[in-house]
N, C-alpha and C. Protein backbone atom coordinates (compact mmCIF):
# COMPACT_ATOMS: atom_id res chain seq x y z
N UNK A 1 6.09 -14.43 11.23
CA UNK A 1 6.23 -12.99 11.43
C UNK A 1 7.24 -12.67 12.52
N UNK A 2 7.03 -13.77 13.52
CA UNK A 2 8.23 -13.04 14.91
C UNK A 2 10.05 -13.15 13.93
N UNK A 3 10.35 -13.77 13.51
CA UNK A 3 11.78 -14.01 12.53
C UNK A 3 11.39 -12.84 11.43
N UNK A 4 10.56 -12.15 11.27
CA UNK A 4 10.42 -11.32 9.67
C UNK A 4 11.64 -10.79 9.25
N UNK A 5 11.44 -9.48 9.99
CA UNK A 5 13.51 -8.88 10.65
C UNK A 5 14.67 -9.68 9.64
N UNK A 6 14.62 -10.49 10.75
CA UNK A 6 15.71 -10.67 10.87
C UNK A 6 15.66 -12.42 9.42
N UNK A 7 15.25 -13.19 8.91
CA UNK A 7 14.67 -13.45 7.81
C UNK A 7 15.37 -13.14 6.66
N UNK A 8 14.64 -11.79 6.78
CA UNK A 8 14.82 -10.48 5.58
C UNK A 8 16.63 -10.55 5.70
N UNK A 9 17.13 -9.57 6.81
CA UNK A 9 18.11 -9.61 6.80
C UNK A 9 19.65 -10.28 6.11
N UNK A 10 18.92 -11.80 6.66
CA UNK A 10 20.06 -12.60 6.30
C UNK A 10 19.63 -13.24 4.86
N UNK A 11 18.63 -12.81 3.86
CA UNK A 11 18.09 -13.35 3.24
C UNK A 11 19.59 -13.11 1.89
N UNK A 12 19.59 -14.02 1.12
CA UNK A 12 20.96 -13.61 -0.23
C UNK A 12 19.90 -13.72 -1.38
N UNK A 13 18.84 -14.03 -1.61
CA UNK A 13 18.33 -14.55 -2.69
C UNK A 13 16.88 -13.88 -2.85
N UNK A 14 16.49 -13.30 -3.97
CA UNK A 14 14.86 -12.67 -3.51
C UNK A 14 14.17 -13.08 -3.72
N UNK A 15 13.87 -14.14 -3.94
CA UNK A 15 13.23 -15.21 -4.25
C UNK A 15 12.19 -15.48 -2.78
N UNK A 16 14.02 -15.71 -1.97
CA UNK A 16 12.79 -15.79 -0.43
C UNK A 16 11.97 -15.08 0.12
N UNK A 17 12.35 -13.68 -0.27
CA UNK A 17 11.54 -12.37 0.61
C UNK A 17 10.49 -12.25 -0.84
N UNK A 18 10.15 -12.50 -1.65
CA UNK A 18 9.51 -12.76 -2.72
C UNK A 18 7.91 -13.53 -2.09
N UNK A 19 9.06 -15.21 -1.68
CA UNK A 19 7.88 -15.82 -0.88
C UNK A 19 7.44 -15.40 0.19
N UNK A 20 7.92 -15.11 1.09
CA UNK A 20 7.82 -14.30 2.57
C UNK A 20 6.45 -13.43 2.44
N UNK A 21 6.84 -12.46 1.28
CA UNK A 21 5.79 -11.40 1.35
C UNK A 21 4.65 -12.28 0.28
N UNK A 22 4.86 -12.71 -0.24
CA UNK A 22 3.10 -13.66 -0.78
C UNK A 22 2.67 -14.08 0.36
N UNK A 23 3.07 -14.85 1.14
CA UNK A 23 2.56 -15.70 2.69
C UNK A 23 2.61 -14.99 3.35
N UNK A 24 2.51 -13.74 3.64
CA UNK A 24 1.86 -13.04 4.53
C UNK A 24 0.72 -11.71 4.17
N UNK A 25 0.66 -11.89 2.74
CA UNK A 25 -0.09 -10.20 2.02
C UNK A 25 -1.74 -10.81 2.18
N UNK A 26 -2.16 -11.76 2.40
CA UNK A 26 -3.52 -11.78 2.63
C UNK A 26 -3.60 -11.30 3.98
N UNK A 27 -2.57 -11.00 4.67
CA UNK A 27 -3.27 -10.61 6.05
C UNK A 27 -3.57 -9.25 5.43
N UNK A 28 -3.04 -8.11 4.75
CA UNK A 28 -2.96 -6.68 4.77
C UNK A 28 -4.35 -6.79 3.84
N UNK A 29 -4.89 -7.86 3.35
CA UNK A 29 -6.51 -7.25 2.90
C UNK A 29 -7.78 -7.55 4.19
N UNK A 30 -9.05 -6.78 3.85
CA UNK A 30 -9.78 -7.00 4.24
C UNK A 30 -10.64 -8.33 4.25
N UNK A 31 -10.77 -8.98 3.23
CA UNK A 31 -11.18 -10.50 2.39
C UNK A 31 -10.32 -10.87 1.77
N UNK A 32 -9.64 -11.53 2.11
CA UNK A 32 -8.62 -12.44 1.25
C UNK A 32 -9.46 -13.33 0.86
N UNK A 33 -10.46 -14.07 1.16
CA UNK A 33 -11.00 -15.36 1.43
C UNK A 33 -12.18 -14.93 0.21
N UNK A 34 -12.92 -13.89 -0.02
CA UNK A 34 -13.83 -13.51 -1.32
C UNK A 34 -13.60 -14.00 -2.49
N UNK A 35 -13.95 -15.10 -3.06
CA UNK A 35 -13.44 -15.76 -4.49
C UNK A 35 -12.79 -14.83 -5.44
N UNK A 36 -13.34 -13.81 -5.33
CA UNK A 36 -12.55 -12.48 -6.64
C UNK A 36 -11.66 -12.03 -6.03
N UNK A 37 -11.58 -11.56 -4.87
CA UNK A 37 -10.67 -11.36 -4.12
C UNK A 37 -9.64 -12.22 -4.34
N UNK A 38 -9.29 -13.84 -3.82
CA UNK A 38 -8.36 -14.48 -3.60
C UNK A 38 -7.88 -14.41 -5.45
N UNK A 39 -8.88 -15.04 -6.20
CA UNK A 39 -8.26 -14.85 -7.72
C UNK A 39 -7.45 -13.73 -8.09
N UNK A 40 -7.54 -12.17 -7.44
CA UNK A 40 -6.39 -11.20 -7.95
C UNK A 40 -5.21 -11.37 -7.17
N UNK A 41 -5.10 -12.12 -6.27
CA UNK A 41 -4.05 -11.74 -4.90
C UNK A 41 -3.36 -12.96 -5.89
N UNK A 42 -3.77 -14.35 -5.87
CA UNK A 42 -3.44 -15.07 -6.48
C UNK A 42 -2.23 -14.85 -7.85
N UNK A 43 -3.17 -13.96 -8.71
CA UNK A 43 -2.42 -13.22 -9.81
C UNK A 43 -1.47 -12.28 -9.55
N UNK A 44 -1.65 -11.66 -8.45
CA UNK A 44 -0.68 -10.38 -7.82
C UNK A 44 0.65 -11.55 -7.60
N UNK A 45 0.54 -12.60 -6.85
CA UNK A 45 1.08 -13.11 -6.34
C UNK A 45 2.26 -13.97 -7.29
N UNK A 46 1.96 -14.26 -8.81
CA UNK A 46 2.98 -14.88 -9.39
C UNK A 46 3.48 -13.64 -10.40
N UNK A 47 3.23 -12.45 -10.33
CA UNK A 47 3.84 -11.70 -10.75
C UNK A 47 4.87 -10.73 -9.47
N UNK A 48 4.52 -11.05 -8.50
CA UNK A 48 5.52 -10.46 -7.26
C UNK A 48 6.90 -10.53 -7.52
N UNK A 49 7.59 -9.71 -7.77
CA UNK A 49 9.10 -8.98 -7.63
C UNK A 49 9.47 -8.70 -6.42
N UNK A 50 10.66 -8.84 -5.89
CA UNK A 50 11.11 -8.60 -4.80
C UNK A 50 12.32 -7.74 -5.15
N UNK A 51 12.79 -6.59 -4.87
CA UNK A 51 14.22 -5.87 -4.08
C UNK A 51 14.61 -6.39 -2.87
N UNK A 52 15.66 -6.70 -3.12
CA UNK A 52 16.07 -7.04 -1.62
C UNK A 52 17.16 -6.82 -0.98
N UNK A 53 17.90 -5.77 -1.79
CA UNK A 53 18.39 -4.60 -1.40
C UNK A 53 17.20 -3.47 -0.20
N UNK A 54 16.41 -3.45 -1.30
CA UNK A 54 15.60 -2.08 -0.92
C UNK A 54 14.52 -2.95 0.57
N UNK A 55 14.59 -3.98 0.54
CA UNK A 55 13.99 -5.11 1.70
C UNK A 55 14.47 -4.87 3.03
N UNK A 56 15.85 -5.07 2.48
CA UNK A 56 17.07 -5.02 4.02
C UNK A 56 17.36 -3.57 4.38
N UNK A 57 17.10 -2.59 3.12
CA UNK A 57 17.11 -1.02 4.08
C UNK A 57 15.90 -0.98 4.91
N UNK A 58 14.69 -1.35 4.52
CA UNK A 58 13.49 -1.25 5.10
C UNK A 58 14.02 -1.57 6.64
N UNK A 59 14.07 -3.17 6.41
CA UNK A 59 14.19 -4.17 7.48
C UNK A 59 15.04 -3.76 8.55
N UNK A 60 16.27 -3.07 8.06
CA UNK A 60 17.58 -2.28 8.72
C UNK A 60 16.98 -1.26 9.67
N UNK A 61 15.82 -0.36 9.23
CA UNK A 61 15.39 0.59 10.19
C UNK A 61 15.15 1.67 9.49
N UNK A 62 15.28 1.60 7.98
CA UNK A 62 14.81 3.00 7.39
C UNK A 62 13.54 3.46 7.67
N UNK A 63 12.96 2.78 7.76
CA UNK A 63 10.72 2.90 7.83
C UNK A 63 10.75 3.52 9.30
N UNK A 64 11.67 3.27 10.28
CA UNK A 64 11.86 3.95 11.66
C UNK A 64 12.42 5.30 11.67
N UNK A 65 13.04 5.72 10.82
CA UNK A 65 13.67 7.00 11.09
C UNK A 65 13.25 8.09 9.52
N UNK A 66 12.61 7.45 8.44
CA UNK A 66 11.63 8.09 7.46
C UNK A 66 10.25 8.65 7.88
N UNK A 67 10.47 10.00 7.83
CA UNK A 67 9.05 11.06 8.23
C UNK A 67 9.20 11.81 7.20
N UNK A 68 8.32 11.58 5.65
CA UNK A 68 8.23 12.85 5.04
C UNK A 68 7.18 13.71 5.41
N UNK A 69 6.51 13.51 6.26
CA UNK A 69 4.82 14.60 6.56
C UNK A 69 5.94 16.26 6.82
N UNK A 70 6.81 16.12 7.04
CA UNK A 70 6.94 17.66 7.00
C UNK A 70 7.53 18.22 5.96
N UNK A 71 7.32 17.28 4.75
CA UNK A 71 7.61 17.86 3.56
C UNK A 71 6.10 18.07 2.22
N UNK A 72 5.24 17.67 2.82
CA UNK A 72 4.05 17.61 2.38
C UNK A 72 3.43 18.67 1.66
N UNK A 73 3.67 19.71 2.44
CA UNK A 73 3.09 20.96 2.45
C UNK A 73 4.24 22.14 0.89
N UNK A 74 5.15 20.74 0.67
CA UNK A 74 5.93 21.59 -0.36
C UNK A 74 5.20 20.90 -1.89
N UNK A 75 3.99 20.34 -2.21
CA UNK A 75 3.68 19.47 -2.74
C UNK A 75 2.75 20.69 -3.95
N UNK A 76 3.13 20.67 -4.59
CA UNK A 76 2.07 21.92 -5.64
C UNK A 76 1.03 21.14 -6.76
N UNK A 77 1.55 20.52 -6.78
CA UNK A 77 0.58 19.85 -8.04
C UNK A 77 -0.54 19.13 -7.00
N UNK A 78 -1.61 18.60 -8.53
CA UNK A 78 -2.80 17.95 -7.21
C UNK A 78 -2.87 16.31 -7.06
N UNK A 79 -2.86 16.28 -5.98
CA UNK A 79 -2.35 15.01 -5.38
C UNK A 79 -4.25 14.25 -4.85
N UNK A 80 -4.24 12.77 -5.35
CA UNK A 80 -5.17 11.94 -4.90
C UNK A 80 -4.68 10.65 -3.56
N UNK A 81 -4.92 11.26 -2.68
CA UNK A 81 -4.71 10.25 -1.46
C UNK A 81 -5.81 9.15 -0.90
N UNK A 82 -5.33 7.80 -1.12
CA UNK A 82 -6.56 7.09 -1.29
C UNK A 82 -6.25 5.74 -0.51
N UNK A 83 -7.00 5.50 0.27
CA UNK A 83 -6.50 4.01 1.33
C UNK A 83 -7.97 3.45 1.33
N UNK A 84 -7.86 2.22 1.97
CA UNK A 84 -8.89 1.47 2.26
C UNK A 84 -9.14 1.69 3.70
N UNK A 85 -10.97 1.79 4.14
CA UNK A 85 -10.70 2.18 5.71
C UNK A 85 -10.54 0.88 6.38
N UNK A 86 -10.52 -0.47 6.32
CA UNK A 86 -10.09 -1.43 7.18
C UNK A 86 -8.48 -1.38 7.02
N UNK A 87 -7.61 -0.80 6.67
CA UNK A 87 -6.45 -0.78 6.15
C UNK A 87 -5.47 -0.46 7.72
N UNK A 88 -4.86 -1.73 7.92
CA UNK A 88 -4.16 -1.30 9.44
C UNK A 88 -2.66 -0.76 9.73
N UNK A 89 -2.87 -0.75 8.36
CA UNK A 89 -1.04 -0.23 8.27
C UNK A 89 -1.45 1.36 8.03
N UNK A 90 -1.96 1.70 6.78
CA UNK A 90 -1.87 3.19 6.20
C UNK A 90 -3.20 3.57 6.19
N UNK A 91 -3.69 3.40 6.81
CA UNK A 91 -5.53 3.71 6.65
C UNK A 91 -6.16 5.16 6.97
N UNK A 92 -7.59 5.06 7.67
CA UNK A 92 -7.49 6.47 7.88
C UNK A 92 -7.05 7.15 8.46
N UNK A 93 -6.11 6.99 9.79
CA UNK A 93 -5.63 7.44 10.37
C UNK A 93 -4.35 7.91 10.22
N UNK A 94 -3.79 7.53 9.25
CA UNK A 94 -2.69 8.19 8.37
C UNK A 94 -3.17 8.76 6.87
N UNK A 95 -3.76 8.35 6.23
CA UNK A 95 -4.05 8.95 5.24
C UNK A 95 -4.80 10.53 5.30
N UNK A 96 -5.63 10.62 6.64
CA UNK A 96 -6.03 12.22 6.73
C UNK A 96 -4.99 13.39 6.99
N UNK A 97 -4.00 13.00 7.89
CA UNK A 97 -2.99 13.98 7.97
C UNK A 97 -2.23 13.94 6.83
N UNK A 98 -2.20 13.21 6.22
CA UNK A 98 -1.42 12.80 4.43
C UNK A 98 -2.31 14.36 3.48
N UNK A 99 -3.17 13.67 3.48
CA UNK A 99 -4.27 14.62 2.55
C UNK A 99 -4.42 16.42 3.26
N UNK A 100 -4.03 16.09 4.46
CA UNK A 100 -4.68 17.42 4.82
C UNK A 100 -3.27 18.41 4.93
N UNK A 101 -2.03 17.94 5.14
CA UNK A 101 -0.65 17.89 4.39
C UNK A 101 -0.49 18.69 3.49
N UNK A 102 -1.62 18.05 2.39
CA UNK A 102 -1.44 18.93 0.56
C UNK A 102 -2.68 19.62 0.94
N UNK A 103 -2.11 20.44 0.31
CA UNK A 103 -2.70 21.62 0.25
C UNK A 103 -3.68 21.25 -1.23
N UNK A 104 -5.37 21.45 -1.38
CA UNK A 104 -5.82 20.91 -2.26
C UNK A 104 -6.00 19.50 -2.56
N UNK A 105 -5.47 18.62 -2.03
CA UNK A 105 -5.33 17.04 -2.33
C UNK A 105 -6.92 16.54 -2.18
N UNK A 106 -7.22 15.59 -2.74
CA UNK A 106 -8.30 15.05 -2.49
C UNK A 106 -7.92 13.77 -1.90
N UNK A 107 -8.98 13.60 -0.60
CA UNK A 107 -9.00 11.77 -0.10
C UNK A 107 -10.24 11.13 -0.62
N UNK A 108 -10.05 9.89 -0.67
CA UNK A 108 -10.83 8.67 -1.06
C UNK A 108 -10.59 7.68 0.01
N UNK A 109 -11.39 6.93 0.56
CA UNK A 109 -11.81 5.74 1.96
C UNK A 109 -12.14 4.91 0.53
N UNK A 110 -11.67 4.04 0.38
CA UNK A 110 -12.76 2.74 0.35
C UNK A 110 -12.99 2.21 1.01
N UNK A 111 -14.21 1.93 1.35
CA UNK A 111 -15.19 0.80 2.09
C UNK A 111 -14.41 -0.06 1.82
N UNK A 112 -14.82 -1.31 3.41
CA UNK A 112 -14.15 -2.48 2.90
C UNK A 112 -13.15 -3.11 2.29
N UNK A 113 -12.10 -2.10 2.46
CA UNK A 113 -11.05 -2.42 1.54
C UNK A 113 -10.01 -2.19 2.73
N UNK A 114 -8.73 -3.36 2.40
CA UNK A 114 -7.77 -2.95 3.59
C UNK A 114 -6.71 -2.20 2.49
N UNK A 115 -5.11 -3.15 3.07
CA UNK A 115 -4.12 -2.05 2.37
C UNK A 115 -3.67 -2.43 0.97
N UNK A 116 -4.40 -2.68 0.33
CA UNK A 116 -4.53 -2.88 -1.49
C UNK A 116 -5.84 -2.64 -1.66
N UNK A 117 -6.18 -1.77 -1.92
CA UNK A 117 -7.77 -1.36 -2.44
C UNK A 117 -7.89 -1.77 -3.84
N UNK A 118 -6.84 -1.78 -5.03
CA UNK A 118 -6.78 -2.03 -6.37
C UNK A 118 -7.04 -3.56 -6.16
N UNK A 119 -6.60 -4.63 -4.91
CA UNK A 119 -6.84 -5.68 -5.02
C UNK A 119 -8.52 -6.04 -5.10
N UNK A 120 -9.19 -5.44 -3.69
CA UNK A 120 -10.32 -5.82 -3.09
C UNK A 120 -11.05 -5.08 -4.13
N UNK A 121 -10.90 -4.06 -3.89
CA UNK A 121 -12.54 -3.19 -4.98
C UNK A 121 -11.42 -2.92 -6.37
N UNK A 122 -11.28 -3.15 -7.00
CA UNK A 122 -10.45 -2.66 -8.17
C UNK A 122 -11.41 -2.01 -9.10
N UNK A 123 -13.00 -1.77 -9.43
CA UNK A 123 -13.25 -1.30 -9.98
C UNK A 123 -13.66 0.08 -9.26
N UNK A 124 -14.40 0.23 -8.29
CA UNK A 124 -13.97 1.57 -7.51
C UNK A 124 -12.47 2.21 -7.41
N UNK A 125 -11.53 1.30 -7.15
CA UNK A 125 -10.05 1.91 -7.11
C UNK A 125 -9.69 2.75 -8.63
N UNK A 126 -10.36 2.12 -9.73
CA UNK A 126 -10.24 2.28 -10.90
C UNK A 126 -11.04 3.71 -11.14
N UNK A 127 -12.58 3.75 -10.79
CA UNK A 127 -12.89 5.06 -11.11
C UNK A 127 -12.62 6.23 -9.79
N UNK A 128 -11.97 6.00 -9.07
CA UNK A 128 -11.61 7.21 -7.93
C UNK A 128 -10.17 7.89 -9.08
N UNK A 129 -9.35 6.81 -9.75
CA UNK A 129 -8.34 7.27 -9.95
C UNK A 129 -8.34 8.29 -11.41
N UNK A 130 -9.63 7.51 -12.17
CA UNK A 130 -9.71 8.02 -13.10
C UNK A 130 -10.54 9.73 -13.06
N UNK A 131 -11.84 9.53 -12.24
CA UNK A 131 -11.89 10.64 -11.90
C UNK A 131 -11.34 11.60 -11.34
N UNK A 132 -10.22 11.30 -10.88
CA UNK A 132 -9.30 12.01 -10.27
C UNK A 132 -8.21 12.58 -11.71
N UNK A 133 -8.08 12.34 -12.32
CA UNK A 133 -7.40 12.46 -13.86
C UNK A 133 -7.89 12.72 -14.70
N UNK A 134 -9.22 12.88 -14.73
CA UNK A 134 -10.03 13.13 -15.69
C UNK A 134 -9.99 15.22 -15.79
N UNK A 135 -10.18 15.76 -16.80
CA UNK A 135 -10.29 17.10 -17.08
C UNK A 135 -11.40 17.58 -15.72
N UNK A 136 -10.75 18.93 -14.96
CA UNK A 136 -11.51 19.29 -13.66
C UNK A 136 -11.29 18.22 -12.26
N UNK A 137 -11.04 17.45 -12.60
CA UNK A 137 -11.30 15.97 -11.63
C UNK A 137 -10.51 16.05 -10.23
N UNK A 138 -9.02 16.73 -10.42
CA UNK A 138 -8.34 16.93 -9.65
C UNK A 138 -8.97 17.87 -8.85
């Protein structure tokens, strides 16, 4: 992680930032180590695509100077905002000013879930989304 940066940067091939981000995405769950758990990450993991164009803007400093929250409030349709609360990147503490942003939006916490909830609980992730899509649901 201390080389990530800079890694990324000099990376020509996406292959590497491909591997990079498999060897490090069990940290962003809550249980990596849960047998069902590791079996989807596993599967997540040989279908992983990398940009690495869109890697090195990240890496460059875009994620530092990107603030859409003050465009939030231009959002009309109905929006489902949904994180895991062990989630240490986007959790609740960003996801409430997210939700509270839209005007109408609904939030969802999963329990126990860090920043892939479709990984850890995928069948809760599955009916938050559906009820959320379902006729009235929004």
């Amino acid at each position: 992680m201390d080389e990530w940066t800079e890694r990324i940067l000099a990376a020509s091939d996406p292959a590497e930032m491909e591997q990079m981000m498999i060897t490090v995405l069990p940290f962003y769950l809550a249980e990596p180590d849960k047998p069902e758990v590791a079996a989807r990450l596993a599967e997540m993991s040989g279908l992983m695509k990398a940009d690495l164009a869109a890697g090195k803007a990240w890496e460059g400093g875009l994620y530092q100077s990107v603030d859409l929250r003050p465009l939030l409030s231009r959002i009309e349709c109905p929006a489902l905002v949904m994180a895991g609360e062990l989630d240490f990147i986007c959790g609740p503490a960003q996801a409430r000013p997210i939700a509270g942003g839209i005007s109408g939006s609904r939030l969802v916490m999963l329990p126990g879930c860090g920043h892939v909830p479709s990984i850890e609980a995928p069948q809760q992730y599955r009916q938050a989304v559906l009820g959320f899509l379902a006729p009235g649901g929004a």
